[in-house]
C-alpha atoms as a PDB file:
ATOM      1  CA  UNK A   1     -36.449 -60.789 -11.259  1.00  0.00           C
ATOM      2  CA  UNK A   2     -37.466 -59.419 -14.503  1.00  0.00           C
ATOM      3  CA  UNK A   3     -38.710 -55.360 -14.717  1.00  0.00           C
ATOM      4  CA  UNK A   4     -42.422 -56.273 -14.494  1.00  0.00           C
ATOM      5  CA  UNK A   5     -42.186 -58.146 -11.692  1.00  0.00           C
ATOM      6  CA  UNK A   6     -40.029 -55.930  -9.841  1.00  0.00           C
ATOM      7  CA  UNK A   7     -42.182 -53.068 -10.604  1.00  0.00           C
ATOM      8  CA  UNK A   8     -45.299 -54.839  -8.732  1.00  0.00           C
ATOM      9  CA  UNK A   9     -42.920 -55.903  -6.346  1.00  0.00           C
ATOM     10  CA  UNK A  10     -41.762 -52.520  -5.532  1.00  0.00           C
ATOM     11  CA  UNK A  11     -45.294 -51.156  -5.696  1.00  0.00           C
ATOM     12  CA  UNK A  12     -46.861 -53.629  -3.165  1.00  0.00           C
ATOM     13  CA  UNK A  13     -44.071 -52.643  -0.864  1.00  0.00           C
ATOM     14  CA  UNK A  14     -44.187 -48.693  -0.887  1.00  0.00           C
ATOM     15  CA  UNK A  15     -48.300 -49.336  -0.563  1.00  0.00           C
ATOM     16  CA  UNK A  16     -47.782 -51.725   2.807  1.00  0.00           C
ATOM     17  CA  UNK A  17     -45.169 -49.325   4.320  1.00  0.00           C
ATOM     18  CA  UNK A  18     -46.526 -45.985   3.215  1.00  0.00           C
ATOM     19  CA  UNK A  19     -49.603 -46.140   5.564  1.00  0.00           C
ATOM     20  CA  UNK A  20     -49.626 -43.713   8.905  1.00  0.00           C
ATOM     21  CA  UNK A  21     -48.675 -47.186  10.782  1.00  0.00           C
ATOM     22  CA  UNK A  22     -45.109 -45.924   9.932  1.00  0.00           C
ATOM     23  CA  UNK A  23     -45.378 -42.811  11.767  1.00  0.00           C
ATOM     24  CA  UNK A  24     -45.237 -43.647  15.430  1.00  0.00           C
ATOM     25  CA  UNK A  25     -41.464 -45.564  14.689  1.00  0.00           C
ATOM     26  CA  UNK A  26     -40.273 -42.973  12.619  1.00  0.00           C
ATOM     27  CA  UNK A  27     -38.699 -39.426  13.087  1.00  0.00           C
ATOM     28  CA  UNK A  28     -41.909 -37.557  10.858  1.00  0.00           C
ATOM     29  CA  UNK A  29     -43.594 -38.461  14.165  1.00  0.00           C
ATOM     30  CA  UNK A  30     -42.181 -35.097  15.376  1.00  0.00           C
ATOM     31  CA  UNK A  31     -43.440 -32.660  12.679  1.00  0.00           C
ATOM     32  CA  UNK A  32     -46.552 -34.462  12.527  1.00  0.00           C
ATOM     33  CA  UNK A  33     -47.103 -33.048  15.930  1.00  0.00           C
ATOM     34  CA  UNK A  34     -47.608 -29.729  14.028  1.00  0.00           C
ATOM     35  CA  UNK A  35     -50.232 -28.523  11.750  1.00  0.00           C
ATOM     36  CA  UNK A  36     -48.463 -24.810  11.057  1.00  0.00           C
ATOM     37  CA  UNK A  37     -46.535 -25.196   7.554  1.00  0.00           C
ATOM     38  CA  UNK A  38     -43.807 -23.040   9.358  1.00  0.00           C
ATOM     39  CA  UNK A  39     -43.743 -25.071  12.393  1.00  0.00           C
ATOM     40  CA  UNK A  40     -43.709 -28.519  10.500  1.00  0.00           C
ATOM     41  CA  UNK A  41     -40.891 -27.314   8.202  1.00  0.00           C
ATOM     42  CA  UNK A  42     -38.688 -26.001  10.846  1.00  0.00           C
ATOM     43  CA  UNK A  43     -38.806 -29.297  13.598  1.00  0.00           C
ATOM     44  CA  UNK A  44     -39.026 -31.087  10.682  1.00  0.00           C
ATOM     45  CA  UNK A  45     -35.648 -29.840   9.086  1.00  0.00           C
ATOM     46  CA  UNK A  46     -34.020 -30.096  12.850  1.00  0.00           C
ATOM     47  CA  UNK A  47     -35.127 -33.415  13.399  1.00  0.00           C
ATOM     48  CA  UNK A  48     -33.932 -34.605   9.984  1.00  0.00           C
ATOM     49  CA  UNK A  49     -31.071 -33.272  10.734  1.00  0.00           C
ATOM     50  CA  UNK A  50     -29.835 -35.845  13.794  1.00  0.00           C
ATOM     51  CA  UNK A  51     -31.566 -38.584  12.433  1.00  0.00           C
ATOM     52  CA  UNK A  52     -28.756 -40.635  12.880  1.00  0.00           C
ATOM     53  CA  UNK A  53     -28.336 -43.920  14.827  1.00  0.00           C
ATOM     54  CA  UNK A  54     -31.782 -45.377  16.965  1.00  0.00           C
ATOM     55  CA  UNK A  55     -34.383 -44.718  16.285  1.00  0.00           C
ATOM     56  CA  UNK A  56     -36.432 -44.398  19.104  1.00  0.00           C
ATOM     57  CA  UNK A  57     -33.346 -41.943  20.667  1.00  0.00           C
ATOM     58  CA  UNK A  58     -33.821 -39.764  17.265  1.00  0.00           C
ATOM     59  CA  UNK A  59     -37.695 -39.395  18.682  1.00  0.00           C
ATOM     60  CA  UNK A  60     -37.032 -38.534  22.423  1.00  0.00           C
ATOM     61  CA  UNK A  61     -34.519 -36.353  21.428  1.00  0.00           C
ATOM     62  CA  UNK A  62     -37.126 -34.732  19.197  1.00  0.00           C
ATOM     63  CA  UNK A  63     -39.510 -34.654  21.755  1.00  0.00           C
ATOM     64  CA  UNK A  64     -36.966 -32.530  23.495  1.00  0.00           C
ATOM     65  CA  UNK A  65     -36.888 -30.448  21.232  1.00  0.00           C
ATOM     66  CA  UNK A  66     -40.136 -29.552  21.062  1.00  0.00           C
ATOM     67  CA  UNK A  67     -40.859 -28.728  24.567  1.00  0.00           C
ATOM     68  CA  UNK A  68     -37.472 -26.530  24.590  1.00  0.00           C
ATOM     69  CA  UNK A  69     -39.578 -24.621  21.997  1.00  0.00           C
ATOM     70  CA  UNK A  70     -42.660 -24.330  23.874  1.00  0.00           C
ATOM     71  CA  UNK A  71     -44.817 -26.891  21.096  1.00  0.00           C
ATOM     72  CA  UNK A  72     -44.092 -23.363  19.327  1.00  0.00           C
ATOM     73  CA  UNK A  73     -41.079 -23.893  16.479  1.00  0.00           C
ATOM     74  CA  UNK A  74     -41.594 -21.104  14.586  1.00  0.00           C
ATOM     75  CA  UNK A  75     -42.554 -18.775  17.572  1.00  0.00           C
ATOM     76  CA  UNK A  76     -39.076 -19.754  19.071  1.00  0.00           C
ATOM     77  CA  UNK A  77     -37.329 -19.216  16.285  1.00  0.00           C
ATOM     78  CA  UNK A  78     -38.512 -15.907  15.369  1.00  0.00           C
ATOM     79  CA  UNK A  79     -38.478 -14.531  19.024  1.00  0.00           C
ATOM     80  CA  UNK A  80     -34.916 -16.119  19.696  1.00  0.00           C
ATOM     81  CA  UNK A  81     -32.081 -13.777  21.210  1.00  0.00           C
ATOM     82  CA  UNK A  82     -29.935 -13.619  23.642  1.00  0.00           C
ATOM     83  CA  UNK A  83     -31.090 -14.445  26.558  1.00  0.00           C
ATOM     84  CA  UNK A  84     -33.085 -17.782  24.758  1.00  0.00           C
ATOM     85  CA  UNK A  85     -29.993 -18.505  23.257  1.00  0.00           C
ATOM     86  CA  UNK A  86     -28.128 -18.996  27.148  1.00  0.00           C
ATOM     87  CA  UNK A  87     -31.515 -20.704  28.181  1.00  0.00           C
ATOM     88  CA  UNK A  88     -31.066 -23.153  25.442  1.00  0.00           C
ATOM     89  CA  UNK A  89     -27.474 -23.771  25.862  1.00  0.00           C
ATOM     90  CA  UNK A  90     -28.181 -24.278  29.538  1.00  0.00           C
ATOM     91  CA  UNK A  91     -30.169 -27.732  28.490  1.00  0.00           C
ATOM     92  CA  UNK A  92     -26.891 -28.868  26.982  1.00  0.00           C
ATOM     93  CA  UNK A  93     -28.850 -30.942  24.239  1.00  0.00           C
ATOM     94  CA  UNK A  94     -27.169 -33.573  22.638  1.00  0.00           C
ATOM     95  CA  UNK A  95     -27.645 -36.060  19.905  1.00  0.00           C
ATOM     96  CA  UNK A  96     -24.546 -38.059  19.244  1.00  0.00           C
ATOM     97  CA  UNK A  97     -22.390 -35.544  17.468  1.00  0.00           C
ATOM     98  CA  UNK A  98     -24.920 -32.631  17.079  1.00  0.00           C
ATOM     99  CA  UNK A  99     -24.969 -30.561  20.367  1.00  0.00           C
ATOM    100  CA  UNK A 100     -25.811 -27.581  21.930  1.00  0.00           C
ATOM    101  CA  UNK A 101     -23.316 -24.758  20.363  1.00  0.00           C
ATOM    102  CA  UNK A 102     -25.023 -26.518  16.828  1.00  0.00           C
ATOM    103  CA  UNK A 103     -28.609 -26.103  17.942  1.00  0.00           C
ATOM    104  CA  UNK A 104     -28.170 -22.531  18.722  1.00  0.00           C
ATOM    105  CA  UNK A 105     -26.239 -22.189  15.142  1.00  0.00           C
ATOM    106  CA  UNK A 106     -29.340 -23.897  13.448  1.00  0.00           C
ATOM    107  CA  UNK A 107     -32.071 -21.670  15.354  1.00  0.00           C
ATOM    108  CA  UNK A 108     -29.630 -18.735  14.936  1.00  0.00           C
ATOM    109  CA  UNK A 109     -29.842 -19.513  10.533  1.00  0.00           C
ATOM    110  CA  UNK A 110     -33.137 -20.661  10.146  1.00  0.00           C
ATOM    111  CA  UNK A 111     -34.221 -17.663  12.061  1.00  0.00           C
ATOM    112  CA  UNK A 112     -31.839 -15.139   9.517  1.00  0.00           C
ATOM    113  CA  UNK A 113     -33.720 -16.967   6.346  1.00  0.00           C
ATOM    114  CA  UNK A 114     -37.177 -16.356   7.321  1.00  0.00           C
ATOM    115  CA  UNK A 115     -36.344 -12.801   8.001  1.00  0.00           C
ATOM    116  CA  UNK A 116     -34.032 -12.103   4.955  1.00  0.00           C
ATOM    117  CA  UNK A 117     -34.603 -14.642   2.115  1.00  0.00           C
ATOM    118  CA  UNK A 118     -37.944 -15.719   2.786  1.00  0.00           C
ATOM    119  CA  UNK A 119     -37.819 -19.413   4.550  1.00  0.00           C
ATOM    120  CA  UNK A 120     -36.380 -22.727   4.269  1.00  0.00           C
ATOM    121  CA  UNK A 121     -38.224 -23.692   0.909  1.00  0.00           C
ATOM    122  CA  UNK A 122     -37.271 -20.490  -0.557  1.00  0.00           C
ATOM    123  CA  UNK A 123     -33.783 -21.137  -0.312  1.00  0.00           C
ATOM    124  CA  UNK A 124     -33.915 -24.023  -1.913  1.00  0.00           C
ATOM    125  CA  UNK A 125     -36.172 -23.424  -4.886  1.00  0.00           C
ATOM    126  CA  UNK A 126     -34.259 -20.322  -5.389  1.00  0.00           C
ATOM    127  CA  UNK A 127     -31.124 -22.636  -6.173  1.00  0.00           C
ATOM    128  CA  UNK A 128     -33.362 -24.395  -8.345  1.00  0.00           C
ATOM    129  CA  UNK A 129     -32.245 -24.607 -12.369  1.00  0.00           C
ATOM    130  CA  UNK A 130     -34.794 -25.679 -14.893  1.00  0.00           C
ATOM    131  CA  UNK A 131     -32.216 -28.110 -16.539  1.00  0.00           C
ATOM    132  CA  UNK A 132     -31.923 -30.114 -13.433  1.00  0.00           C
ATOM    133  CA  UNK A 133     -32.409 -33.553 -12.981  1.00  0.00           C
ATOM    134  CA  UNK A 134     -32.612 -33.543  -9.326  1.00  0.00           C
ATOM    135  CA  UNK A 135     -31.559 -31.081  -6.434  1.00  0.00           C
ATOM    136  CA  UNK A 136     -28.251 -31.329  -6.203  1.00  0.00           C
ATOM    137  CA  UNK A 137     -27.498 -27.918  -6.811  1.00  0.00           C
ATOM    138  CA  UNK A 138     -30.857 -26.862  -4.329  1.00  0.00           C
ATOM    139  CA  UNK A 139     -29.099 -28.485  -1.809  1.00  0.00           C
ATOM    140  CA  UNK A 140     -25.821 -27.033  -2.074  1.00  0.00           C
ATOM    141  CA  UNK A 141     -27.026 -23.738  -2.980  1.00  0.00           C
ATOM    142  CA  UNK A 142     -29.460 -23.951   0.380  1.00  0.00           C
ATOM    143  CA  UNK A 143     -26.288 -25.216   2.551  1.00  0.00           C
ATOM    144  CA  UNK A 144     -23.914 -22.305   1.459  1.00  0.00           C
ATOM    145  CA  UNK A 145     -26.735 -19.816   2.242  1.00  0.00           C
ATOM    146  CA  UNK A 146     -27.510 -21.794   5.617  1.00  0.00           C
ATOM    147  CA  UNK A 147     -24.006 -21.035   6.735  1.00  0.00           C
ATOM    148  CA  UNK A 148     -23.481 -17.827   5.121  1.00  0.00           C
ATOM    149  CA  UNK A 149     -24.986 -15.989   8.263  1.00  0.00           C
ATOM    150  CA  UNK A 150     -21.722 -16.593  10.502  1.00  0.00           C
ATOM    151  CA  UNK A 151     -18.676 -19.204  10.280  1.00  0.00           C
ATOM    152  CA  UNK A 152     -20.245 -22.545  11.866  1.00  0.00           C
ATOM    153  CA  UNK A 153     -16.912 -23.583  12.122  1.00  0.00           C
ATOM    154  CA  UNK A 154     -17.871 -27.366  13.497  1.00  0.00           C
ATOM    155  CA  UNK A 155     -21.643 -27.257  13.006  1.00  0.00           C
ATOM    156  CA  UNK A 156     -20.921 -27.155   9.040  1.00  0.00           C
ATOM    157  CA  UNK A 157     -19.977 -30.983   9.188  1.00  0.00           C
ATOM    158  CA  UNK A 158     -24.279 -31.696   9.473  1.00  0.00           C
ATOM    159  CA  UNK A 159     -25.442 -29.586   6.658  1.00  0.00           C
ATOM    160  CA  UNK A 160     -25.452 -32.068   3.492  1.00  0.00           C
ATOM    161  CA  UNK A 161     -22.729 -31.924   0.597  1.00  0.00           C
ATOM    162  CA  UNK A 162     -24.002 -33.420  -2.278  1.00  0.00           C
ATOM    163  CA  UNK A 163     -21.404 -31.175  -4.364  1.00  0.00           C
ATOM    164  CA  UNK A 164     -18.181 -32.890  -2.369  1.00  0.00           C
ATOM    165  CA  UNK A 165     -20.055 -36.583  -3.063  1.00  0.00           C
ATOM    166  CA  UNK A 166     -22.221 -36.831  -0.121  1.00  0.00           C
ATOM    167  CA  UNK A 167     -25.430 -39.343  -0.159  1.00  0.00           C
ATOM    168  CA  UNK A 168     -27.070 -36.573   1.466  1.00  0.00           C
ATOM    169  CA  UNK A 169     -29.227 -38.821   3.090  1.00  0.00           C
ATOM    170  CA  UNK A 170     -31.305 -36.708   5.986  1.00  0.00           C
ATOM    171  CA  UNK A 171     -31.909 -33.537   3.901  1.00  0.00           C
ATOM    172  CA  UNK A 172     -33.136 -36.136   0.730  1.00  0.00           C
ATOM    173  CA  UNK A 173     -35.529 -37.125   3.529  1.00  0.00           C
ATOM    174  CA  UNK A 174     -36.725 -33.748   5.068  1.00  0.00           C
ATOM    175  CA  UNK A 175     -37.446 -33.298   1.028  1.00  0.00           C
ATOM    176  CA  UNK A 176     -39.161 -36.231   0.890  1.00  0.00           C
ATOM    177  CA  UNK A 177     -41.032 -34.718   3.837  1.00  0.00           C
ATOM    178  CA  UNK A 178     -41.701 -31.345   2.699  1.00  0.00           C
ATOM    179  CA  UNK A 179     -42.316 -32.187  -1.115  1.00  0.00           C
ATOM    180  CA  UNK A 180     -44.378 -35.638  -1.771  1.00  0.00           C
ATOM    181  CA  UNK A 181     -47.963 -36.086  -1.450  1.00  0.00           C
ATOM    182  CA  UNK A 182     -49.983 -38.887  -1.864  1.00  0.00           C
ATOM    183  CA  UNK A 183     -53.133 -39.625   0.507  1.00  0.00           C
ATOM    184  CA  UNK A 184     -51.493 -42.037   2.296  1.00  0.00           C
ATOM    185  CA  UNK A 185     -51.358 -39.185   4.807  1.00  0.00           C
ATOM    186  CA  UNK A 186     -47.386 -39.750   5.604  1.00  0.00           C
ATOM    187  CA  UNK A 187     -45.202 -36.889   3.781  1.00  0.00           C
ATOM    188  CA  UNK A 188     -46.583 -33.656   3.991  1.00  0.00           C
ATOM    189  CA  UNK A 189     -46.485 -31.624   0.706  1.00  0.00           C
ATOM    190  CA  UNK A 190     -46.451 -28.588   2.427  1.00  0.00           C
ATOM    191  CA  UNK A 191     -43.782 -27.092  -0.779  1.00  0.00           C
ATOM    192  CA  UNK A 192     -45.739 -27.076  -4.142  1.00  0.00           C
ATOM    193  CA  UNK A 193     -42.910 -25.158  -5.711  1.00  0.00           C
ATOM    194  CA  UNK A 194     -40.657 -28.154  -5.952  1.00  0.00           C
ATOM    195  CA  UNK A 195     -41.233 -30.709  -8.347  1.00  0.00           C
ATOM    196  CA  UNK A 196     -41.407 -34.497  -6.916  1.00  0.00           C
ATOM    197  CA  UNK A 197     -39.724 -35.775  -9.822  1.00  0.00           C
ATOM    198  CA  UNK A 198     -36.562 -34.069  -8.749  1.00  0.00           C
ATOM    199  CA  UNK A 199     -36.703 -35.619  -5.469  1.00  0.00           C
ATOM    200  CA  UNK A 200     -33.794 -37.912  -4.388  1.00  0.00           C
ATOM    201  CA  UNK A 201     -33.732 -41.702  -2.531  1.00  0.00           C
ATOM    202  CA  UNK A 202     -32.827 -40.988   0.746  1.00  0.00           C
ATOM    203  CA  UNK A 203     -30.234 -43.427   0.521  1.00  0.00           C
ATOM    204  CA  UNK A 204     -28.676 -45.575   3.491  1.00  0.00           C
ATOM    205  CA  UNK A 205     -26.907 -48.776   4.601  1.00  0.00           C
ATOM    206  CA  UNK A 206     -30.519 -50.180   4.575  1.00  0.00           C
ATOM    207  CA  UNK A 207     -31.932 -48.663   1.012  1.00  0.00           C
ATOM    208  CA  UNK A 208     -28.551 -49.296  -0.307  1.00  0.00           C
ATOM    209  CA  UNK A 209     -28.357 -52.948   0.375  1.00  0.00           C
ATOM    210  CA  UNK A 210     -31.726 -53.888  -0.988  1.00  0.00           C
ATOM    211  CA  UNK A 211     -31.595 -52.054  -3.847  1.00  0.00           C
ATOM    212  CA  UNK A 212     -28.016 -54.038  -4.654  1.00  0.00           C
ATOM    213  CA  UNK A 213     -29.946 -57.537  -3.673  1.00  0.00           C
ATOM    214  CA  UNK A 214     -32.611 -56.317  -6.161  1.00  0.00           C
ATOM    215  CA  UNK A 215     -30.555 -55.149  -9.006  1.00  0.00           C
ATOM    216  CA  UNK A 216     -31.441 -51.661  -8.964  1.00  0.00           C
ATOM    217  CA  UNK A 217     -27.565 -50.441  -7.673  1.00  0.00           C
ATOM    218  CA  UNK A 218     -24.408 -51.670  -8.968  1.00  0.00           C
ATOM    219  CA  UNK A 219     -22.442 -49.262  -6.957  1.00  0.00           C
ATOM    220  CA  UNK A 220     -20.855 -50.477  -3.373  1.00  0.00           C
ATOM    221  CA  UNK A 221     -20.035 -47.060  -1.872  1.00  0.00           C
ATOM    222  CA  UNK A 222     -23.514 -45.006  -0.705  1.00  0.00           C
ATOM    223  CA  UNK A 223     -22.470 -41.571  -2.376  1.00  0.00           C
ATOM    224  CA  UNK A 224     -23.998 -39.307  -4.182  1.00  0.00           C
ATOM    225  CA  UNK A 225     -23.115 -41.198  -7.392  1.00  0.00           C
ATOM    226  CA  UNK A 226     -24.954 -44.177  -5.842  1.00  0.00           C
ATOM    227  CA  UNK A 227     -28.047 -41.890  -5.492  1.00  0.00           C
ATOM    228  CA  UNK A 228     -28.424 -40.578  -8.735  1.00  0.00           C
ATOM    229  CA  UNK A 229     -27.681 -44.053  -9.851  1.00  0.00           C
ATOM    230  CA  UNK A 230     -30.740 -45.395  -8.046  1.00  0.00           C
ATOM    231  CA  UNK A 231     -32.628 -42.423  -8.991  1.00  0.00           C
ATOM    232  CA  UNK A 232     -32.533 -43.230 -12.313  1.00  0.00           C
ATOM    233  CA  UNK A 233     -33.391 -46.926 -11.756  1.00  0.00           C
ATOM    234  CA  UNK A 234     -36.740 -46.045  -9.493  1.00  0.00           C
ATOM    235  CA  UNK A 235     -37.829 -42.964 -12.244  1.00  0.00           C
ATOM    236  CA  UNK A 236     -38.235 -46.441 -14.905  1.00  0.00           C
ATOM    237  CA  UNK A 237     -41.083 -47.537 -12.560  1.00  0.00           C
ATOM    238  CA  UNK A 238     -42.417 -43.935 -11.921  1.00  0.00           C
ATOM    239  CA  UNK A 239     -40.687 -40.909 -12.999  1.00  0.00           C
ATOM    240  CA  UNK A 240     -43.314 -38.501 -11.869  1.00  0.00           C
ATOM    241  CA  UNK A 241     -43.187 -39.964  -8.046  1.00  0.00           C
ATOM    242  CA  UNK A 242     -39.884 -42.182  -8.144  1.00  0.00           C
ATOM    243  CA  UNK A 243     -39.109 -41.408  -4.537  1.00  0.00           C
ATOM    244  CA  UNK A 244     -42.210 -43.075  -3.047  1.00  0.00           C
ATOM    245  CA  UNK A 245     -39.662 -46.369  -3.606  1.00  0.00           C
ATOM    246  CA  UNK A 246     -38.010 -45.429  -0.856  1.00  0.00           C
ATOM    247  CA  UNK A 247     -40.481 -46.528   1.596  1.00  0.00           C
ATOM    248  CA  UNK A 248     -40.422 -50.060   0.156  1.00  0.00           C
ATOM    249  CA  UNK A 249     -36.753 -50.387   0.119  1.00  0.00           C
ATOM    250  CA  UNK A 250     -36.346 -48.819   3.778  1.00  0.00           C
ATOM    251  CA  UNK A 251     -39.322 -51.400   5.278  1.00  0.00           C
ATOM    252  CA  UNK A 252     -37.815 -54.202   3.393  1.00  0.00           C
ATOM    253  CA  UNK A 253     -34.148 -53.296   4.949  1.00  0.00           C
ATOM    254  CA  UNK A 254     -35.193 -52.260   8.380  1.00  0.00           C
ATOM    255  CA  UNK A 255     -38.625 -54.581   8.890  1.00  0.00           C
ATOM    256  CA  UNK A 256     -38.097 -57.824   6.898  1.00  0.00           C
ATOM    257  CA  UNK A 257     -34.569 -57.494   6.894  1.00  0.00           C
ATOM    258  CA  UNK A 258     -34.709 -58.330   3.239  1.00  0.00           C
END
């Protein structure tokens, strides 16, 4: 398939999956619950954060979430001690490998940067250069001040590592969340101090093997050196909004099975 008709192939796809359709199967069905920035931003982080494995366990567990917060995120976080802290555990919450002790880490942090460094996207447009090409360095820089508070010792293992070679996969996404706009009314925008352009395919065993069938990724291993490899394939077709791509690669993976 030659580059033009790639390009409208591409674009027909991210317009047919990038509809609110592809909320109700998808974990943004969680923060979309929300219309508080710091509520949205704070589930939303959380809930990228397990979404690994099914999908529809990725939203009950979500759900879960949310009514151990009292529909109240940011409330819960700021107000969380002690005593919430044992109440928490008590629900022994699990998601596959993230549990209870790494909840209470996560609430614990998130809670420390809104008092102390002013909020999740300050942290990471802090760690923001203005020769950057992408957020690789926001991402690393906002995962060394996430665990800066006290050792996570094994809750460490779910904060992204783009630095060590990791695809980075669920934070690229909770970006994706925070940071596009488009009035499709599916990613929120909510952080207009973050340029889209630096955003990063939130790249999986689904992404990844369409964008191999198509040509756009020569690389077998899904790494960050497959990302940026991909990134710079997609920012041909649109290098102001390259990550919308995402949504046609992920439908035609998970929906056609492409």
């Amino acid at each position: 398939m030659d580059n033009s008709l790639l390009y409208e192939f591409l674009e027909e796809k991210y317009k047919y999956y990038n509809r609110p359709s592809f909320i109700a199967s998808d974990p943004i069905s969680i923060p979309r619950l929300f219309t508080q920035k710091e509520d949205i931003e704070i589930i939303g982080f959380i809930i990228a954060t397990i979404s690994w494995g099914n999908r529809r366990s990725i939203i009950n567990n979500g759900h879960k979430l949310v009514n151990y917060m009292g529909n109240a995120p940011y409330d819960f976080v700021m107000s969380y001690n002690r005593s919430a802290a044992q109440k928490l555990k008590a629900k022994k919450f699990v998601h596959r490998t993230f549990n209870a002790d790494d909840l209470d880490y996560f609430i614990t942090s998130i809670k420390h940067l809104y008092q102390n460094f002013g909020g999740l996207e300050s942290v990471f447009v802090q760690n923001i250069n203005k020769k950057d090409i992408n957020l690789k360095q926001a991402i690393s820089g906002f995962g060394q001040t996430f665990c800066s508070f006290k050792r996570p010792d094994r809750t460490a293992k779910h904060i992204a590592k783009p630095h060590e070679n990791s695809a980075a996969k669920r934070i690229n996404m909770y970006l994706r969340w925070m940071v596009r706009k488009d009035n499709a009314g599916v990613d929120f925008g909510l952080w207009k101090n973050i340029n889209p352009a630096l955003l990063s395919i939130p790249l999986d065993v689904h992404s990844g093997r369409v964008a191999r069938k198509l040509g756009l990724l020569n690389r077998t291993q899904n790494d960050w050196k497959a990302v940026e490899e991909l990134d710079a394939a997609l920012r041909n077709f649109d290098p102001k909004d390259p990550i919308k791509y995402d949504y046609a690669l992920f439908g035609l993976g998970v929906f056609e099975n492409f």
